[in-house]
Protein backbone atom coordinates (compact mmCIF):
# COMPACT_ATOMS: atom_id res chain seq x y z
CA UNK A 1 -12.05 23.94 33.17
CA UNK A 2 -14.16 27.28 32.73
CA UNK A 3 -11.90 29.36 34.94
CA UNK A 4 -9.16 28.27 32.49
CA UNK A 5 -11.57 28.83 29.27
CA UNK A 6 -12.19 31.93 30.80
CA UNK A 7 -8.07 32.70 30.59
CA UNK A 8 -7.92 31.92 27.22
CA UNK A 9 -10.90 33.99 26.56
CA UNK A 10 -9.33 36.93 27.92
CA UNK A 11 -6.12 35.91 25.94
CA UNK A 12 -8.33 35.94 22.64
CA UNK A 13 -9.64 39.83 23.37
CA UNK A 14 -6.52 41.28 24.58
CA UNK A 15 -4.94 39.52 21.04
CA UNK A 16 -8.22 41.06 19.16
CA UNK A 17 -7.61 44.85 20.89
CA UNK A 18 -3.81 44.41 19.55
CA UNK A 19 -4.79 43.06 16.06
CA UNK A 20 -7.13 46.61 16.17
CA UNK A 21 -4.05 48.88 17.05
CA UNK A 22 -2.35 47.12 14.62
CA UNK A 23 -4.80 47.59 12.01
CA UNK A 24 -5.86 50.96 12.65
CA UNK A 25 -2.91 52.55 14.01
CA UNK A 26 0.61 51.13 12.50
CA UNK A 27 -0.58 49.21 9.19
CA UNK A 28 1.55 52.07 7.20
CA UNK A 29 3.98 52.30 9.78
CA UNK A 30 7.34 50.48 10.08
CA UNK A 31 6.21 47.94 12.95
CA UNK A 32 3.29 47.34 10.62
CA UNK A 33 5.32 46.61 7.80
CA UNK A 34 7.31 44.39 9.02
CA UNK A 35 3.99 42.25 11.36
CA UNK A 36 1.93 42.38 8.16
CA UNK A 37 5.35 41.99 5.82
CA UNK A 38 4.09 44.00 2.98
CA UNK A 39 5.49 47.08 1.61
CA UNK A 40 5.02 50.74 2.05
CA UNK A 41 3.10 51.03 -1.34
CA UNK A 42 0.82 48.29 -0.49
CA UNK A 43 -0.14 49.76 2.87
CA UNK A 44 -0.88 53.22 1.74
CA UNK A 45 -2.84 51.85 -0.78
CA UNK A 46 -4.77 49.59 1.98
CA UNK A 47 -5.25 51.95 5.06
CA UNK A 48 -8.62 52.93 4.74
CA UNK A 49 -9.30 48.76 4.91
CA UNK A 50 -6.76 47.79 7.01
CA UNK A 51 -8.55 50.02 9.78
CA UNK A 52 -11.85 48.98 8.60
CA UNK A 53 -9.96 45.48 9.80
CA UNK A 54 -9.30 46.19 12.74
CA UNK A 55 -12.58 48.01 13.97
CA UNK A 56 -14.16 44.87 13.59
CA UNK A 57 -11.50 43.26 15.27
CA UNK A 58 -12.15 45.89 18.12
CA UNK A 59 -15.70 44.96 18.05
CA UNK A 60 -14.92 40.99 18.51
CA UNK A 61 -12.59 41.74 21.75
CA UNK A 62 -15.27 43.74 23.02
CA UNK A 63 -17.63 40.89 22.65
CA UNK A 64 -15.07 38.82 24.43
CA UNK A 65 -14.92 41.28 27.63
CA UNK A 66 -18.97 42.02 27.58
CA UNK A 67 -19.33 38.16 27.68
CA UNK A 68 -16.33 37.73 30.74
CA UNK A 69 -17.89 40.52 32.26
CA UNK A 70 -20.75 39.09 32.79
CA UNK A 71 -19.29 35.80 34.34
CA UNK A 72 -21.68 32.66 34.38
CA UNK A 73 -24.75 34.89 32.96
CA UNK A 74 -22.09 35.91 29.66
CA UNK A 75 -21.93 32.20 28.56
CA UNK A 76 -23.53 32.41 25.79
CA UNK A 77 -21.91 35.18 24.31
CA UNK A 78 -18.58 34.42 25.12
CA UNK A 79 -19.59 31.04 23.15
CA UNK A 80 -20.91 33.53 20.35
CA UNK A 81 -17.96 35.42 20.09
CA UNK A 82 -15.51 32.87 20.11
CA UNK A 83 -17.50 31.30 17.47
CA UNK A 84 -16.68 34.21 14.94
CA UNK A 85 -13.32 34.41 15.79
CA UNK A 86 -12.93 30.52 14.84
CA UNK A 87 -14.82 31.75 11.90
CA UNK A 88 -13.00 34.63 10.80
CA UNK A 89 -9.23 33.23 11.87
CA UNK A 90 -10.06 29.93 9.45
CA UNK A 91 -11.54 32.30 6.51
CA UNK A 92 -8.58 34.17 6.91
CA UNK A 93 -6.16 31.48 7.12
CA UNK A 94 -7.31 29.94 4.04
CA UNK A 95 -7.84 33.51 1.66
CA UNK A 96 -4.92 35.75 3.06
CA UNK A 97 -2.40 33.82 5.31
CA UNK A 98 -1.83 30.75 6.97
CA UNK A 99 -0.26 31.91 9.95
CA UNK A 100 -4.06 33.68 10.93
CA UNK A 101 -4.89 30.03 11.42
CA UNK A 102 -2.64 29.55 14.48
CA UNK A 103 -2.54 33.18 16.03
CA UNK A 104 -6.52 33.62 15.64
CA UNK A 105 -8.65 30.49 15.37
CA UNK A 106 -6.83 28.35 17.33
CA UNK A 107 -6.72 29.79 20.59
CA UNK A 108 -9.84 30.85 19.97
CA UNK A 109 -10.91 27.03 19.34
CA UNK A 110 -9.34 26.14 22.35
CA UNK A 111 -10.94 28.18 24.19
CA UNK A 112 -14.60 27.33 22.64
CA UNK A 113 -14.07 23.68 23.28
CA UNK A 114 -12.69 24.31 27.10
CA UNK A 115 -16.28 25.71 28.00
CA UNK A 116 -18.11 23.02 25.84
CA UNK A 117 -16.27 20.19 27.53
C-alpha cells in the first residue's frame, strides 16, 4: 500500500510542477488560454497572480519530492503536504472551479488515505 501511495505521491508533484509552468509560464499564452479557458484580456490583467499561483504550487511539489526523498523518515511530510493540497484543491474547487476538485484534491486524497490505511 505505501509503495503505491508513494506513486500517487509522485503523481501529485509532477501534476503540482506542471500546474507551476502553467501558471508562471503560459497563463497569457495560447495553451494557457485555452487550459485555464479565459481570455487574452483576463490573463494580462492576471499574470502577476497567476505566477504568484503557481510558485506556490512549485513550493507544494517540492514538498512532495523532499518528503519521497526521504523515504520512510519523509512520512510525515509527505502526510503534510498532501494535506494542503487536499486543502487548497477543495478551496479551489468550491471559489474558482469545480474541475480543481478532481485534478487536485482528489488524487491528492487518495493518496493521503493510501498511507493512513
Amino acid at each position: 500500500m505505501t509503495q503505491l501511495a508513494n506513486i500517487l505521491t509522485a503523481v501529485v508533484a509532477l501534476l503540482h510542477a506542471g500546474f507551476l509552468v502553467l501558471e508562471m509560464l503560459f497563463w497569457d499564452k495560447p495553451l494557457g488560454l485555452k487550459i485555464f479557458r479565459h481570455g487574452r484580456e483576463f490573463a494580462r490583467a492576471s499574470r502577476v497572480l497567476a505566477m504568484n499561483q503557481g510558485l506556490y504550487n512549485g513550493f507544494l511539489a517540492a514538498g512532495l519530492a523532499w518528503g519521497l526523498s526521504l523515504g520512510e523518515a519523509g512520512h510525515a511530510i509527505k502526510l503534510f503536504f498532501l494535506g494542503c493540497v487536499v486543502i487548497a484543491g477543495v478551496f479551489g474547487g468550491l471559489t474558482a472551479s469545480r474541475i480543481i476538485l478532481l485534478v487536485q484534491a482528489l488524487p491528492a486524497a487518495i493518496a493521503l488515505a493510501l498511507f493512513l490505511v
